[in-house]
N, C-alpha and C. Protein backbone atom coordinates (compact mmCIF):
# COMPACT_ATOMS: atom_id res chain seq x y z
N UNK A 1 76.53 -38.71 -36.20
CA UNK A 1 75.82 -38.77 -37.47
C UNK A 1 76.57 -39.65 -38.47
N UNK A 2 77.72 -39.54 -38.24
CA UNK A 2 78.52 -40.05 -39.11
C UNK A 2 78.56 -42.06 -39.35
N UNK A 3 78.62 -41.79 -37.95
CA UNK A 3 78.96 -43.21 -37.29
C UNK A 3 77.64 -44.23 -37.80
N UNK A 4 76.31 -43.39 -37.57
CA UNK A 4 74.66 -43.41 -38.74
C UNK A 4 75.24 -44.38 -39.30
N UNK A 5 75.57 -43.44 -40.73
CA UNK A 5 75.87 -43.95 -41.82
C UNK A 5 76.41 -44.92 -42.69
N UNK A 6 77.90 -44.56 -41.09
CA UNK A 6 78.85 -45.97 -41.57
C UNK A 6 77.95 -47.07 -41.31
N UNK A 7 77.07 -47.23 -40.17
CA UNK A 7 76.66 -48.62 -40.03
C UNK A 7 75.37 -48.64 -40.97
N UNK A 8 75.22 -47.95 -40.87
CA UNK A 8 73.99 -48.37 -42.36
C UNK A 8 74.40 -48.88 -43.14
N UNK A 9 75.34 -48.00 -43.84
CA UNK A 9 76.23 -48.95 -45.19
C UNK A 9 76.13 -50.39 -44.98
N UNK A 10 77.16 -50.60 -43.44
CA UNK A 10 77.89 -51.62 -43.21
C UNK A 10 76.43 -53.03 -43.32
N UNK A 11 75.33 -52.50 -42.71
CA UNK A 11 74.14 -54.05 -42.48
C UNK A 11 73.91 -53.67 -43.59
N UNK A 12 73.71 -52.37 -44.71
CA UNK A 12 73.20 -52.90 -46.30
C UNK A 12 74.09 -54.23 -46.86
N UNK A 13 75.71 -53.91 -46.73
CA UNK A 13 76.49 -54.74 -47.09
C UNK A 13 76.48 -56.07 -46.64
N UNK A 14 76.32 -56.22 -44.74
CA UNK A 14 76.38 -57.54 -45.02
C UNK A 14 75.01 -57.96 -45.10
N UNK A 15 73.56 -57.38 -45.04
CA UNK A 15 72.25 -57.83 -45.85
C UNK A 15 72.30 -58.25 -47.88
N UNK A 16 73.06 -57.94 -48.20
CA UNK A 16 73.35 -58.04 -49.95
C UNK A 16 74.00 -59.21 -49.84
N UNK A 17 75.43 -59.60 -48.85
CA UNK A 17 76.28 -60.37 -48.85
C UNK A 17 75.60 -61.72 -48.52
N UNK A 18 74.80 -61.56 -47.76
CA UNK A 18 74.07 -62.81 -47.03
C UNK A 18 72.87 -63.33 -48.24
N UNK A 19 71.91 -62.55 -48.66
CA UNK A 19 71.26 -62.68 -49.50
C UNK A 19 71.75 -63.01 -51.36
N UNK A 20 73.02 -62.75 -51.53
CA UNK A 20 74.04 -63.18 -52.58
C UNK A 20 74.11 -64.47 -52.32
N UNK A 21 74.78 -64.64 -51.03
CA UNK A 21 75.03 -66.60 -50.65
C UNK A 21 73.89 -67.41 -50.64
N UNK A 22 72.78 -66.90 -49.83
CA UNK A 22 71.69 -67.77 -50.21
C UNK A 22 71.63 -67.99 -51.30
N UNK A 23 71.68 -66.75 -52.44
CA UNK A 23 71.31 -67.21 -53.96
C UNK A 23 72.28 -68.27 -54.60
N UNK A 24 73.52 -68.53 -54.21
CA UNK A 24 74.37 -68.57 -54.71
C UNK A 24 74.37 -70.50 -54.39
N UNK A 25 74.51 -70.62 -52.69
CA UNK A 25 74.16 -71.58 -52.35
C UNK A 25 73.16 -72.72 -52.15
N UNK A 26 72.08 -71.76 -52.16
CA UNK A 26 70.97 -72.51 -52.06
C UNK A 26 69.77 -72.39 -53.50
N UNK A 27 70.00 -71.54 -54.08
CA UNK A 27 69.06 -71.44 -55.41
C UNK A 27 69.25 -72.39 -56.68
N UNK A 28 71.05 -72.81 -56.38
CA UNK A 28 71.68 -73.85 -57.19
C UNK A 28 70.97 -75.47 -56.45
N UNK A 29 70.37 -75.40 -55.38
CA UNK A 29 70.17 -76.69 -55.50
C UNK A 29 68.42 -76.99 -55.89
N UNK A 30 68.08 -75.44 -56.36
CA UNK A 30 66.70 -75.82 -56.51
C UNK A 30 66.71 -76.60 -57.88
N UNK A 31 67.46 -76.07 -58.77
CA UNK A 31 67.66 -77.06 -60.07
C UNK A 31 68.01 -78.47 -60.07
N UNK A 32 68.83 -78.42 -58.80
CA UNK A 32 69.18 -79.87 -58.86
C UNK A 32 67.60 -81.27 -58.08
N UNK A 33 66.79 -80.30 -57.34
CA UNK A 33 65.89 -80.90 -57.26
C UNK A 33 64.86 -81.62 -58.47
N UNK A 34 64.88 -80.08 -59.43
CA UNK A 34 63.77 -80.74 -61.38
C UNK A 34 65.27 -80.71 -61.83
N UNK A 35 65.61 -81.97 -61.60
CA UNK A 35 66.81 -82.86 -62.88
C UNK A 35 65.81 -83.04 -64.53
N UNK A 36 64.70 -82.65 -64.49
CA UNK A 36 64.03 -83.87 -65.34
C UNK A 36 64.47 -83.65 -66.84
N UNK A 37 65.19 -82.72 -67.17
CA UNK A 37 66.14 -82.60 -68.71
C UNK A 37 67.71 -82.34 -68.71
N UNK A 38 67.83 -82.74 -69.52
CA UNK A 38 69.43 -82.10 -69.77
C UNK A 38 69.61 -81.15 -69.38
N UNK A 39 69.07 -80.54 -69.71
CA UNK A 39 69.13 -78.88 -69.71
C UNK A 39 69.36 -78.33 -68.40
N UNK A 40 68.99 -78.81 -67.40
CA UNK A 40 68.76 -78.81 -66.02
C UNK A 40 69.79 -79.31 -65.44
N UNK A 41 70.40 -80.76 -65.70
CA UNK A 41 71.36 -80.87 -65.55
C UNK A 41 72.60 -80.44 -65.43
N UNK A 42 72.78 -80.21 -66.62
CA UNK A 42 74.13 -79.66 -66.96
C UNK A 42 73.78 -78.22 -66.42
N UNK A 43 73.22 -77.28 -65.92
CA UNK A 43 72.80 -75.92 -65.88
C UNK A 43 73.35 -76.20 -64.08
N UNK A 44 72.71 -77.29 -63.24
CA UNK A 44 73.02 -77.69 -62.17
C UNK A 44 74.49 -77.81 -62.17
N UNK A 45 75.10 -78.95 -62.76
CA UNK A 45 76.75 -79.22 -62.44
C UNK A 45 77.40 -77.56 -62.75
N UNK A 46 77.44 -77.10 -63.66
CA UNK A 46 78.32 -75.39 -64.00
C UNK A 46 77.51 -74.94 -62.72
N UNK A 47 76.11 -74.33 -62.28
CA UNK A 47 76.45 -73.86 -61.49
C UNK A 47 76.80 -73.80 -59.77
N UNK A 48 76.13 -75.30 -59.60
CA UNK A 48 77.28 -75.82 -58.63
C UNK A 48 78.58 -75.88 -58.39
N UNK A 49 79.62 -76.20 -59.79
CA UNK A 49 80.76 -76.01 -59.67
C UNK A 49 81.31 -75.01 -59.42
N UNK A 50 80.98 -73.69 -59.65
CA UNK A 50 81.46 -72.17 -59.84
C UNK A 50 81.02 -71.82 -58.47
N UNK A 51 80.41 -72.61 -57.78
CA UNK A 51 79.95 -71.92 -56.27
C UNK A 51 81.17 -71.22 -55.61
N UNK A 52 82.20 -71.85 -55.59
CA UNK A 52 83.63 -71.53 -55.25
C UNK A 52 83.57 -70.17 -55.63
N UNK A 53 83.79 -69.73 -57.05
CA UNK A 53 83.76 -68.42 -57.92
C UNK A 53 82.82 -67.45 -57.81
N UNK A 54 82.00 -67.73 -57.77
CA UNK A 54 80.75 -66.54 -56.93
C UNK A 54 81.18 -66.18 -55.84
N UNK A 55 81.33 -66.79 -54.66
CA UNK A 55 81.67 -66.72 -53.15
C UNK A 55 82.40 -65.64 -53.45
N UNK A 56 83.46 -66.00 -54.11
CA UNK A 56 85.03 -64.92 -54.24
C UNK A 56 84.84 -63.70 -54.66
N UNK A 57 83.68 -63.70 -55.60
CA UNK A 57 84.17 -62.79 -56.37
C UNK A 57 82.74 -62.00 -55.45
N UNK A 58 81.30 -61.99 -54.87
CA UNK A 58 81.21 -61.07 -53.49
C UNK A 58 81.82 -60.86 -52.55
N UNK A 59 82.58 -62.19 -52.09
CA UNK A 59 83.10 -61.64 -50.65
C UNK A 59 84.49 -60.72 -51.02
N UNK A 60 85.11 -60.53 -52.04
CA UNK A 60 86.80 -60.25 -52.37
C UNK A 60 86.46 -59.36 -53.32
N UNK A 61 86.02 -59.64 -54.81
CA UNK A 61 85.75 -58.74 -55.87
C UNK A 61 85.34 -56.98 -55.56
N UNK A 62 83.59 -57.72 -54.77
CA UNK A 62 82.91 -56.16 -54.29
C UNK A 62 83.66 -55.75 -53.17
N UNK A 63 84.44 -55.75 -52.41
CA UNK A 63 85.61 -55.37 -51.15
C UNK A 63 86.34 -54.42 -51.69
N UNK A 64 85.83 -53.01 -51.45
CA UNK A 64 87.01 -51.89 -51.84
C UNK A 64 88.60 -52.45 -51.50
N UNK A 65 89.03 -52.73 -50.33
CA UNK A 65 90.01 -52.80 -50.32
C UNK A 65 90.70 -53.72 -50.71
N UNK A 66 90.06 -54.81 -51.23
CA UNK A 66 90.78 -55.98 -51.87
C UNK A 66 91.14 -55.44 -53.27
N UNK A 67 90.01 -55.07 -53.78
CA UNK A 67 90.28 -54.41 -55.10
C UNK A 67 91.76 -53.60 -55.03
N UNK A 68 92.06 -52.85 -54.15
CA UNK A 68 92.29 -51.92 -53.99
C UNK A 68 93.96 -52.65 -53.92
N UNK A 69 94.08 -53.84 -52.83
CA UNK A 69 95.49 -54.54 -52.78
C UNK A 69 95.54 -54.93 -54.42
N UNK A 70 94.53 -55.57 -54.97
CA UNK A 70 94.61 -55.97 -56.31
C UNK A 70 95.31 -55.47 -57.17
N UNK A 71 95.16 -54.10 -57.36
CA UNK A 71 95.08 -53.22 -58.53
C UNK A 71 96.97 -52.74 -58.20
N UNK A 72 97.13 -52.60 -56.63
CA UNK A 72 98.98 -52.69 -55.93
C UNK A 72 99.37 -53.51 -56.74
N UNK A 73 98.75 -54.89 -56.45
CA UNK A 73 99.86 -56.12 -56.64
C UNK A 73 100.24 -56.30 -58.36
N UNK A 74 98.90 -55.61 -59.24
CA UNK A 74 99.17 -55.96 -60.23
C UNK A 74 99.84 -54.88 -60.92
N UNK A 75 99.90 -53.91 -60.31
CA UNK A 75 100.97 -52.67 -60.76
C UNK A 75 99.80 -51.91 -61.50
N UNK A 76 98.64 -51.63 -61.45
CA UNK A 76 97.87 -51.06 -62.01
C UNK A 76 97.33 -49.79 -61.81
N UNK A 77 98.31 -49.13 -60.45
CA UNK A 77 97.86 -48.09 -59.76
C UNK A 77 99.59 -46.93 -60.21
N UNK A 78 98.42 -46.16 -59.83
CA UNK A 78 99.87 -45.10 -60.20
C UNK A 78 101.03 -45.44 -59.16
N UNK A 79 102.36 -44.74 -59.78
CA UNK A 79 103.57 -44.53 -59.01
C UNK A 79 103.25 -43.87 -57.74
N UNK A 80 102.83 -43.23 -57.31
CA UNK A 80 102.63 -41.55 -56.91
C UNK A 80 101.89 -42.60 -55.34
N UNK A 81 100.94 -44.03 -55.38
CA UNK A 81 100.89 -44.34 -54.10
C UNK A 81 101.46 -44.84 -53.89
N UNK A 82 102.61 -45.87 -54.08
CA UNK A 82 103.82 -46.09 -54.01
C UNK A 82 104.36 -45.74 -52.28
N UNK A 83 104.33 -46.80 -51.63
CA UNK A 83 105.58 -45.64 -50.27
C UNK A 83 106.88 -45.57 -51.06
N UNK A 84 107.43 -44.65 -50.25
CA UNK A 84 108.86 -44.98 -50.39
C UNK A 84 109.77 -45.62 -50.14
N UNK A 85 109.72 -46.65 -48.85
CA UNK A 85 110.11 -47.70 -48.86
C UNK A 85 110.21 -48.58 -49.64
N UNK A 86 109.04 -48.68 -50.71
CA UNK A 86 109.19 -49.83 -51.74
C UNK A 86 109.68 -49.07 -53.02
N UNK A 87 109.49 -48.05 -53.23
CA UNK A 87 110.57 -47.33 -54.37
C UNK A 87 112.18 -47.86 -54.00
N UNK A 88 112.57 -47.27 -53.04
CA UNK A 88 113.73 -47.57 -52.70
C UNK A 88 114.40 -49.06 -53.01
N UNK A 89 113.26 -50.06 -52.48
CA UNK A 89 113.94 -51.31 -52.15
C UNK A 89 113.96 -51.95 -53.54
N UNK A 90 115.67 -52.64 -53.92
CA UNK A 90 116.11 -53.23 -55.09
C UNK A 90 115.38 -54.29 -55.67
N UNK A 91 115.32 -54.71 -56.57
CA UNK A 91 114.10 -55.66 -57.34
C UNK A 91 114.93 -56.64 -56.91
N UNK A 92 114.38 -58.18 -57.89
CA UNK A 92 115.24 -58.94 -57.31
C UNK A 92 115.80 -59.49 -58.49
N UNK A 93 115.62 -58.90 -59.92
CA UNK A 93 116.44 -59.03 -61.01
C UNK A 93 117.80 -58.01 -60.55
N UNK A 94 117.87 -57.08 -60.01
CA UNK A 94 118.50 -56.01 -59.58
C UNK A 94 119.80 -56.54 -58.60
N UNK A 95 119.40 -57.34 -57.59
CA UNK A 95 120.21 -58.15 -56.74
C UNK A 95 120.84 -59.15 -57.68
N UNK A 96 120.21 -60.10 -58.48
CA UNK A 96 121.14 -60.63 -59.10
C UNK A 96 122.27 -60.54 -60.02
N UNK A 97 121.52 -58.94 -60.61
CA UNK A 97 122.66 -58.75 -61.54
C UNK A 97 123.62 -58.15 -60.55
N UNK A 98 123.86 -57.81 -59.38
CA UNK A 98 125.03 -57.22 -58.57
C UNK A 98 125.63 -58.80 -58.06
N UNK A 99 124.85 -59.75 -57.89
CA UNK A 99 125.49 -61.06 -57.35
C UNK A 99 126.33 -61.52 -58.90
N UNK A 100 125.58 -61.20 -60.03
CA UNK A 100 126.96 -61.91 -60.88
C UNK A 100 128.28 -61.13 -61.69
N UNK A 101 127.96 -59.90 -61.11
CA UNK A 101 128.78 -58.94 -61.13
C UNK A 101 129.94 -59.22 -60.13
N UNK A 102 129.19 -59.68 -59.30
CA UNK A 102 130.74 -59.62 -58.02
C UNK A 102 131.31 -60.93 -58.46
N UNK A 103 130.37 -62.33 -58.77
CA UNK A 103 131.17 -63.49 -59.33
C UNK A 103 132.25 -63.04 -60.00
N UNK A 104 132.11 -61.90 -61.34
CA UNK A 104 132.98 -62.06 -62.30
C UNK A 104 134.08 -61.49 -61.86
N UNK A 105 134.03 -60.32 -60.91
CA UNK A 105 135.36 -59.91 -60.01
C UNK A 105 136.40 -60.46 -59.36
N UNK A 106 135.36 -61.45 -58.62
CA UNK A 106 135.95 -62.14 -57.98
C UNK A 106 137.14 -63.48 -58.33
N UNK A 107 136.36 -64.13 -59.29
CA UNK A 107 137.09 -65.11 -59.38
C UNK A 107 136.96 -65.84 -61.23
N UNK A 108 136.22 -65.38 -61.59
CA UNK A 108 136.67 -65.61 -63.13
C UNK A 108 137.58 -64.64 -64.13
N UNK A 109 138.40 -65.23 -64.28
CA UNK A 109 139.03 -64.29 -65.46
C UNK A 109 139.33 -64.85 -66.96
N UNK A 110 139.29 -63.76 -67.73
CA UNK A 110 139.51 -64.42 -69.18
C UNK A 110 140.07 -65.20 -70.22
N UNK A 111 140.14 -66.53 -70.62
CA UNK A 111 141.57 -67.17 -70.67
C UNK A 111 142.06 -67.11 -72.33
């Protein structure tokens, strides 16, 4: 039953995804067919150009789990999912200040 569901989801998703790109790809060139004002024009080049930016932002944006690395990378998620492996492991402002710590031990002294 379960298994149902998941794939239902899954062809709603990629039926939305596919039907997004058509719009995305091909609805932009219906404008570019009636050039016959400015208006049209310039409405054509922006949204031709942004084709890039649409793509991304269905295929990556709506993606639970991209979101999901997103929200990691930008530190936007609580401590608490965090492994502990990466709690543990030293920053890398952290390493340097122990690398110029040992410089000054080592071999500079005060004159």
């Amino acid at each position: 039953m379960k298994s149902d569901v998941s794939q239902s989801k899954d062809t709603r998703l990629i039926i939305f995804k596919i039907l997004a790109q058509f719009v995305i790809l091909g609805c932009t060139w219906v404008l570019g067919f009636f050039q016959s004002t400015m208006v049209f024009k310039y409405l054509f080049i922006v949204l031709n150009s942004q084709q890039g930016t649409f793509l991304y932002i269905v295929h990556c944006l709506f993606n639970k789990e991209v979101r999901d690395e997103y929200r990691k990378w930008l530190g936007c998620s609580s401590s608490s999912s965090t492994p502990d492996s990466m709690k543990e492991a030293p920053s890398v402002s952290e390493d340097l200040d122990k690398a110029g710590e040992e410089k000054q031990k080592k071999g500079t002294r005060p004159g």
